[in-house]
PDB file of N, CA and C in Angstrom:
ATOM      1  N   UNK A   1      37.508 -40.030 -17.433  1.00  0.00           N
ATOM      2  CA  UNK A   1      38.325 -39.476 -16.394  1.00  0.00           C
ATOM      3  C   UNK A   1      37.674 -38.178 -15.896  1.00  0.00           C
ATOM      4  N   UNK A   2      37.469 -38.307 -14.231  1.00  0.00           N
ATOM      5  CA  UNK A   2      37.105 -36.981 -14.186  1.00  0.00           C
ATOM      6  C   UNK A   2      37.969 -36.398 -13.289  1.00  0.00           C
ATOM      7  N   UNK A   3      37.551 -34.923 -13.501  1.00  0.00           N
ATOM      8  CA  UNK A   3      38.741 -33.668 -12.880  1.00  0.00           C
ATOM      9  C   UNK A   3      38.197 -33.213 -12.115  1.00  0.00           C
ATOM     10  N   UNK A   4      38.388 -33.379 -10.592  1.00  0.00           N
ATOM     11  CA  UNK A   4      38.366 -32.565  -9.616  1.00  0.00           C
ATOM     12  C   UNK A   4      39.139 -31.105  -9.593  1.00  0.00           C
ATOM     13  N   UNK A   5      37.997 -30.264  -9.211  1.00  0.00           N
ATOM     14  CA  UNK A   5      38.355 -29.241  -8.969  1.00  0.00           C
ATOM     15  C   UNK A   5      38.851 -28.804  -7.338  1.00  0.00           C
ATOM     16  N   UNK A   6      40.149 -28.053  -7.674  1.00  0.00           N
ATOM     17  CA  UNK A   6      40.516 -27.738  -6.220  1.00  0.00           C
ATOM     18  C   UNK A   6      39.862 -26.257  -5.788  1.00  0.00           C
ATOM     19  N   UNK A   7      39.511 -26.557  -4.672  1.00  0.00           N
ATOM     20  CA  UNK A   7      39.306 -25.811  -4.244  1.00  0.00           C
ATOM     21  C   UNK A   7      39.819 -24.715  -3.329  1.00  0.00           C
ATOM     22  N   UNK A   8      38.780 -22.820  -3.439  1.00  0.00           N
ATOM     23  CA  UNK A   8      39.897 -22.142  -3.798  1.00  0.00           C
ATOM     24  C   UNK A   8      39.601 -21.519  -2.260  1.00  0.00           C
ATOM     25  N   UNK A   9      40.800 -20.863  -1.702  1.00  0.00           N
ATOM     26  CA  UNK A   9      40.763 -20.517  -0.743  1.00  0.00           C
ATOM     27  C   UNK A   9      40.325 -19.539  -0.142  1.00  0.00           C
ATOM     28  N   UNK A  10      39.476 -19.340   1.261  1.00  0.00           N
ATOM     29  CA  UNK A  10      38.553 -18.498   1.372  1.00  0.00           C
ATOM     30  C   UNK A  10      39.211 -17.109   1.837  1.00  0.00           C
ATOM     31  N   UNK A  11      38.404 -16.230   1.338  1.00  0.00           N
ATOM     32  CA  UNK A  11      39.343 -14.784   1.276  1.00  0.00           C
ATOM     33  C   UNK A  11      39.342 -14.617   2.885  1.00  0.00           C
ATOM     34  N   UNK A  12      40.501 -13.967   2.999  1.00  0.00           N
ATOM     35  CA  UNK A  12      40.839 -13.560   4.453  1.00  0.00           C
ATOM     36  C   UNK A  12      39.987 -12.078   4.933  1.00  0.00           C
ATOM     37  N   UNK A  13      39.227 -12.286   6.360  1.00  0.00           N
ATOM     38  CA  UNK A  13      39.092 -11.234   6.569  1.00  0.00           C
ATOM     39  C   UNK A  13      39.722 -10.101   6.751  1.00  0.00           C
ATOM     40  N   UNK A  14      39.649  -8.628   6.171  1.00  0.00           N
ATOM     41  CA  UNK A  14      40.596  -7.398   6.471  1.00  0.00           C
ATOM     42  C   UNK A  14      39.833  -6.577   7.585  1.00  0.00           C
ATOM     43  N   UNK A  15      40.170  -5.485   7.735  1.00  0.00           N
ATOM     44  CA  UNK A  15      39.375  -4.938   9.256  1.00  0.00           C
ATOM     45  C   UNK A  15      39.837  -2.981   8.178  1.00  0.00           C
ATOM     46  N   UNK A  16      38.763  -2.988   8.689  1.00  0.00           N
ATOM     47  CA  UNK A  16      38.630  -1.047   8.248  1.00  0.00           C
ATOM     48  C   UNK A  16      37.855  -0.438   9.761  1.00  0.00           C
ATOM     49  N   UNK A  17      38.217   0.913   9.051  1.00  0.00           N
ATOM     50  CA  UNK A  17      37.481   1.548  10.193  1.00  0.00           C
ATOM     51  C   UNK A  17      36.369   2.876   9.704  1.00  0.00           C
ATOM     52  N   UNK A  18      35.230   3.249   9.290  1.00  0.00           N
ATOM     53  CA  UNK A  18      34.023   3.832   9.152  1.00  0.00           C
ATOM     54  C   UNK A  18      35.068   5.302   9.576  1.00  0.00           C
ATOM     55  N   UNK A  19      35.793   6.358   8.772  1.00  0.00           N
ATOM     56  CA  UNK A  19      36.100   7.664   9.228  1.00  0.00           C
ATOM     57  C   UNK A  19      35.548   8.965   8.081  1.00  0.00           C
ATOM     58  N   UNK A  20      33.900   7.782   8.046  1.00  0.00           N
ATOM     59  CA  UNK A  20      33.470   9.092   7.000  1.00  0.00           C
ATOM     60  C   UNK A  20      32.825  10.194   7.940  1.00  0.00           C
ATOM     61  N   UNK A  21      32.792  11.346   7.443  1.00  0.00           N
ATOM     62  CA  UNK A  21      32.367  12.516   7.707  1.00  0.00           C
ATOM     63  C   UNK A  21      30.711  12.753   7.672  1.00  0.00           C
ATOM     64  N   UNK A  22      30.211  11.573   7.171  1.00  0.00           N
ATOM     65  CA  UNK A  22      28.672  11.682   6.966  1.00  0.00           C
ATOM     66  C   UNK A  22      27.726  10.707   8.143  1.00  0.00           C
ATOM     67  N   UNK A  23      29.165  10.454   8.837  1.00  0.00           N
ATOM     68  CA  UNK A  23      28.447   9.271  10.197  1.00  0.00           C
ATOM     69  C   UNK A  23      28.505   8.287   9.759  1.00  0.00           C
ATOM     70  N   UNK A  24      27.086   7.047  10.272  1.00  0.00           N
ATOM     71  CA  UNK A  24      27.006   5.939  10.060  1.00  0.00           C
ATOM     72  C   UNK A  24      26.920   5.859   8.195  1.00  0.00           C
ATOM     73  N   UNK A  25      27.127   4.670   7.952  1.00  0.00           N
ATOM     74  CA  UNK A  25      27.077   4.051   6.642  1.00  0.00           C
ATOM     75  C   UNK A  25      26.542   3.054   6.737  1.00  0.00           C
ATOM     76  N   UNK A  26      25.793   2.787   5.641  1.00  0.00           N
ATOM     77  CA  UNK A  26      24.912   1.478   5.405  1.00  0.00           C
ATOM     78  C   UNK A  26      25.899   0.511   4.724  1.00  0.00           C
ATOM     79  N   UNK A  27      26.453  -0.484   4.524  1.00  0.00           N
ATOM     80  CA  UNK A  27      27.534  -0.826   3.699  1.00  0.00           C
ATOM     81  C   UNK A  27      26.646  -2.531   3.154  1.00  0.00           C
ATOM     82  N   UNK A  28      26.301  -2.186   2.109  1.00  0.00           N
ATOM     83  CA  UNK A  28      25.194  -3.292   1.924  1.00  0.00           C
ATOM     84  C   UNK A  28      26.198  -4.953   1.211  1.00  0.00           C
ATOM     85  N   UNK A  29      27.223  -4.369   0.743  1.00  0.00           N
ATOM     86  CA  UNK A  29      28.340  -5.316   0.600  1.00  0.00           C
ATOM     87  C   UNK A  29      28.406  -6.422   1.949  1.00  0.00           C
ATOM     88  N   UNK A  30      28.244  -6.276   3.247  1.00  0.00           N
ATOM     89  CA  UNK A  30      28.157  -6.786   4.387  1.00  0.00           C
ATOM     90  C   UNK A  30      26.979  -7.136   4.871  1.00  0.00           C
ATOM     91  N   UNK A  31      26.093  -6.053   4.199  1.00  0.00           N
ATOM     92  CA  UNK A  31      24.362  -6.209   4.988  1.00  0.00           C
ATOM     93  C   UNK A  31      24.606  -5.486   5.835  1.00  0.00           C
ATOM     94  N   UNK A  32      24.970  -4.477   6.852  1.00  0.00           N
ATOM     95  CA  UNK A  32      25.215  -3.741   8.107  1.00  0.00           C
ATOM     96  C   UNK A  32      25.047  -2.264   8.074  1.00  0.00           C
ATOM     97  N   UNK A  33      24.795  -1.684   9.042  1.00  0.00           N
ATOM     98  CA  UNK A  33      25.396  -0.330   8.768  1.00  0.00           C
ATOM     99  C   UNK A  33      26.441  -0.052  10.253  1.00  0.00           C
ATOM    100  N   UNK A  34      27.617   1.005   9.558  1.00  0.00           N
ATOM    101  CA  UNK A  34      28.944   1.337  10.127  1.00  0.00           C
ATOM    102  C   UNK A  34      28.406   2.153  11.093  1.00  0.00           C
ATOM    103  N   UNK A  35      28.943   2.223  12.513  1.00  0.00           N
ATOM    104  CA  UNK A  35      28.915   3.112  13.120  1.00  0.00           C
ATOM    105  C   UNK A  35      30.504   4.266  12.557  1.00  0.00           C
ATOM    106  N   UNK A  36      29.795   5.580  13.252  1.00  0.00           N
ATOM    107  CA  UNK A  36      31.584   6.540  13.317  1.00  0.00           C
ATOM    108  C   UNK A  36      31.919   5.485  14.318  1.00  0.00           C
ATOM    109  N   UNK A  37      33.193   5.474  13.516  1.00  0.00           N
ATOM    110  CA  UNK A  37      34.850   5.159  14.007  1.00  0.00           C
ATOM    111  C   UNK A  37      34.820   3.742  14.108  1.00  0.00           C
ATOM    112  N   UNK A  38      33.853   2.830  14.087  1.00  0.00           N
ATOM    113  CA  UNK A  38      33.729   1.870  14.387  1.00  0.00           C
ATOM    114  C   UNK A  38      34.696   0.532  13.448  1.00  0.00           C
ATOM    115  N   UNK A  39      35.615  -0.050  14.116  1.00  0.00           N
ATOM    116  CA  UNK A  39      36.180  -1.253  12.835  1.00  0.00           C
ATOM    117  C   UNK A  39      35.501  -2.518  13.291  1.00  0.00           C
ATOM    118  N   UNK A  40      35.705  -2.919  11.713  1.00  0.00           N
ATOM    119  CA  UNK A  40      34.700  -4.337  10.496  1.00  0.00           C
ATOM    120  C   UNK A  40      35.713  -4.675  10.145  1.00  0.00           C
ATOM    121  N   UNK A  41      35.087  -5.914  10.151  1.00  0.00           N
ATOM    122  CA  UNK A  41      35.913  -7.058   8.692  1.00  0.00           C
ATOM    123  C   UNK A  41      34.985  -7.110   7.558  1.00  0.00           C
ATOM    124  N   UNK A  42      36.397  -7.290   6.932  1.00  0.00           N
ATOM    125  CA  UNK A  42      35.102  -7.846   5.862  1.00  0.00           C
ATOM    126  C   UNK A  42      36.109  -8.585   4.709  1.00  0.00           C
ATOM    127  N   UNK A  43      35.194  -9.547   4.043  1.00  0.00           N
ATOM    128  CA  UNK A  43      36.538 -10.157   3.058  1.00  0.00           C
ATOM    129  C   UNK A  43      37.270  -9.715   2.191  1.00  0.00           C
ATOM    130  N   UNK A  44      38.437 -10.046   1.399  1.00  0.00           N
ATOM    131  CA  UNK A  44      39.176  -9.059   0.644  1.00  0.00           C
ATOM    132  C   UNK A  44      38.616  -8.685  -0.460  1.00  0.00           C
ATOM    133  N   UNK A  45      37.747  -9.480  -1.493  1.00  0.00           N
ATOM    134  CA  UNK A  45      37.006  -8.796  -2.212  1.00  0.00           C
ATOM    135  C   UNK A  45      35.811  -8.019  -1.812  1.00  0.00           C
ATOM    136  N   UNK A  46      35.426  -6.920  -0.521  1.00  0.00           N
ATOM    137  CA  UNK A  46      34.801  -6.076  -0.475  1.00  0.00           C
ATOM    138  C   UNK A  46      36.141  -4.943   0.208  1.00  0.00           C
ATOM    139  N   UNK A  47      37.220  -5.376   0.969  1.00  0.00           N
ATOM    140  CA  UNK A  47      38.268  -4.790   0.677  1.00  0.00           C
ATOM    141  C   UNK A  47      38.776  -4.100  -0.209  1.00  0.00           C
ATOM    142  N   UNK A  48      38.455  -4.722  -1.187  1.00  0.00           N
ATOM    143  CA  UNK A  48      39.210  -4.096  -2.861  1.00  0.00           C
ATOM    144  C   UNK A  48      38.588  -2.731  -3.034  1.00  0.00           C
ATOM    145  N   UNK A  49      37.004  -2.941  -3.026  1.00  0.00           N
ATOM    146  CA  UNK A  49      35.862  -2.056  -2.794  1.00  0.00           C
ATOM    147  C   UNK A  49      36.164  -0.619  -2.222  1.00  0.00           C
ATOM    148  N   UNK A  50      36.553  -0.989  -0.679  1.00  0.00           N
ATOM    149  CA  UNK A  50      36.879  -0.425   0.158  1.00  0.00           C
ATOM    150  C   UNK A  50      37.932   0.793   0.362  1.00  0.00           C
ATOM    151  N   UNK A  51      38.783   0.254  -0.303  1.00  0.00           N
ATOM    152  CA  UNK A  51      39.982   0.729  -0.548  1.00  0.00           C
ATOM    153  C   UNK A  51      40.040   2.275  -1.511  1.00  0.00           C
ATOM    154  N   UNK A  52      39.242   1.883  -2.164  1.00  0.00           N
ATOM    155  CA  UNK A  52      38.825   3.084  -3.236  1.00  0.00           C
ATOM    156  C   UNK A  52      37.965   3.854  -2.175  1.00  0.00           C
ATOM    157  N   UNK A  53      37.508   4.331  -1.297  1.00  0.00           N
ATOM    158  CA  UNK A  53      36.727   5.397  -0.819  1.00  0.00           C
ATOM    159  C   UNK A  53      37.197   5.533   0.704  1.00  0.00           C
ATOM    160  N   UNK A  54      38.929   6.309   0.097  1.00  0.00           N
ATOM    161  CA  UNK A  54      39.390   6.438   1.583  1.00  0.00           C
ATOM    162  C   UNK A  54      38.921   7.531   2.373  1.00  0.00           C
ATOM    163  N   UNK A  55      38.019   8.510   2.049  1.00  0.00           N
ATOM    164  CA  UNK A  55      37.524   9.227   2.502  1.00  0.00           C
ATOM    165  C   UNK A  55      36.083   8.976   3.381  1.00  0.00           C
ATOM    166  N   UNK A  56      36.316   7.328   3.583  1.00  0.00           N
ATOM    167  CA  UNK A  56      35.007   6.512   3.966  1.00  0.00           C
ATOM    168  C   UNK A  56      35.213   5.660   4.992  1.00  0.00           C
ATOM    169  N   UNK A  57      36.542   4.963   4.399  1.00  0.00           N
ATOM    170  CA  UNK A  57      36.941   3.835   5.432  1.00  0.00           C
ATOM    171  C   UNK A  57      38.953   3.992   5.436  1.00  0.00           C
ATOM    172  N   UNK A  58      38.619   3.858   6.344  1.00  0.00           N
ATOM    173  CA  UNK A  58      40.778   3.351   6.447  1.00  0.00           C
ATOM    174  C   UNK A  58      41.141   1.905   7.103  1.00  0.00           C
ATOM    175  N   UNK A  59      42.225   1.897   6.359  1.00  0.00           N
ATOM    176  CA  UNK A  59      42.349   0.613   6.512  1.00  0.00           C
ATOM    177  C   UNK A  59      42.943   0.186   8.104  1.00  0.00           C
ATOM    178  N   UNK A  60      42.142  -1.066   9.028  1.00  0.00           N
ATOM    179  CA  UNK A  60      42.659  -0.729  10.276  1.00  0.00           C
ATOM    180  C   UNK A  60      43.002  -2.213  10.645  1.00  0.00           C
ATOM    181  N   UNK A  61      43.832  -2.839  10.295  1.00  0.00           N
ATOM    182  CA  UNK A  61      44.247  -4.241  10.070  1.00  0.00           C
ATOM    183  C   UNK A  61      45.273  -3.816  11.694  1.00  0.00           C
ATOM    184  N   UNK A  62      44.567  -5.062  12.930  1.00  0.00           N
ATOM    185  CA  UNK A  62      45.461  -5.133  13.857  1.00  0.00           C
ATOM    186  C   UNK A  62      44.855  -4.315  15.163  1.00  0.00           C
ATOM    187  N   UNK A  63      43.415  -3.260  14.578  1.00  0.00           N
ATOM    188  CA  UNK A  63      42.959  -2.495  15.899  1.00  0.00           C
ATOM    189  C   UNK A  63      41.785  -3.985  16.535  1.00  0.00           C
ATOM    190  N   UNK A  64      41.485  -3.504  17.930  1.00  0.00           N
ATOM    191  CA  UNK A  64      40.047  -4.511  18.130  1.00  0.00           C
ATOM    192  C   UNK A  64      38.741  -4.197  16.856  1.00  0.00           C
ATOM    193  N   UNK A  65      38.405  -4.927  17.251  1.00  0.00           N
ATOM    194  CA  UNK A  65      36.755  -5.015  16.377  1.00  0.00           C
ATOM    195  C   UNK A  65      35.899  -3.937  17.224  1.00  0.00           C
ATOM    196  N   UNK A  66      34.770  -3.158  16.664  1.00  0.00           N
ATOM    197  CA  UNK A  66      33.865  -2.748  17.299  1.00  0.00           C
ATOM    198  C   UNK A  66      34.234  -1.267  16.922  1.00  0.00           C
ATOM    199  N   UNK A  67      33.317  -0.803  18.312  1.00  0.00           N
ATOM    200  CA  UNK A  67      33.552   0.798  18.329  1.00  0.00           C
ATOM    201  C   UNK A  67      34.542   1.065  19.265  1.00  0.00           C
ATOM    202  N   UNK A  68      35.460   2.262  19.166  1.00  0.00           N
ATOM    203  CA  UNK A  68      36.461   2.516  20.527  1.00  0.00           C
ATOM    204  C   UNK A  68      35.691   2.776  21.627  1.00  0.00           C
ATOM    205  N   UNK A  69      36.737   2.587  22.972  1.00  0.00           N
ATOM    206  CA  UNK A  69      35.858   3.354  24.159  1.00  0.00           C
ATOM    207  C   UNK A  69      35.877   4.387  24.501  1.00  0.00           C
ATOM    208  N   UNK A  70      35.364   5.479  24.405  1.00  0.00           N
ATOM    209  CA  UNK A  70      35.221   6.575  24.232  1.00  0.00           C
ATOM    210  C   UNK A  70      34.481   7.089  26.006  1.00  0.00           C
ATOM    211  N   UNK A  71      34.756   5.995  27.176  1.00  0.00           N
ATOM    212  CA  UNK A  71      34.298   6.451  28.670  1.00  0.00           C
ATOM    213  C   UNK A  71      35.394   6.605  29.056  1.00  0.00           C
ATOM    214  N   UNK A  72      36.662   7.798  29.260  1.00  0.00           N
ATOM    215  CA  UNK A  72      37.494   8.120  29.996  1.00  0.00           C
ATOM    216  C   UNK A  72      37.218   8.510  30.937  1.00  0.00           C
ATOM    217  N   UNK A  73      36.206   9.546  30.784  1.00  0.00           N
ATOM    218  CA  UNK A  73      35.709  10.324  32.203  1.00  0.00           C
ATOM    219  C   UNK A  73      35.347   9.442  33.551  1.00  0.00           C
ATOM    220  N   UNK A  74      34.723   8.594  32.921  1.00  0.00           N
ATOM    221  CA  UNK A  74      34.484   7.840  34.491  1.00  0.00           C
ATOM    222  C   UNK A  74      35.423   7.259  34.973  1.00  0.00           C
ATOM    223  N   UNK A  75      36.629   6.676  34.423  1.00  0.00           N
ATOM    224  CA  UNK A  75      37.893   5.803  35.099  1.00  0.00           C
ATOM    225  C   UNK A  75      38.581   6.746  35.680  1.00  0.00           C
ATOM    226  N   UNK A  76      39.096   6.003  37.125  1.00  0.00           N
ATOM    227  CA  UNK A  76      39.571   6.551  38.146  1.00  0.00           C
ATOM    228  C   UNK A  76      40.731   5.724  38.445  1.00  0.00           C
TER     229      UNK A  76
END
C-alpha cells in the first residue's frame, strides 16, 4: 500500500515596505535589493524573517507594489 502525500500549500505572498534608515537593502532571502520606501512581497516564511527587523521593513499588506510616486510637482 502506498501513501500519497498531500500536498502542502503554497505560502501566501505578504507585502512590506523597505523604511530602513540606511536606504536601499540587499535582501538576499528574495535575491533583490529594496529601494527606500519601496513595497515587496515576499512569502510568509521570509515574512517571519521580516517581521523581526521593524526598524527595516513594515508591514504593508494592501499598499500597491513598487515605489510611491513621489512627482507631485508636475501635476496640474
Amino acid at each position: 500500500m502506498t501513501r500519497k502525500s498531500t500536498p502542502q500549500p503554497e505560502a501566501l505572498p505578504t507585502q512590506f515596505r523597505n523604511v530602513s534608515p540606511l536606504g536601499a537593502l540587499d535582501v538576499p532571502a528574495i535575491g533583490r535589493i529594496i529601494q527606500p520606501q519601496e513595497v515587496f512581497e515576499v512569502r510568509e516564511d521570509v515574512a517571519a524573517l521580516l517581521t523581526h527587523q521593524p526598524e527595516h521593513f513594515a508591514p504593508a499588506d494592501g499598499e500597491p507594489l513598487g515605489l510611491p510616486d513621489t512627482d507631485t510637482e508636475g501635476a496640474s
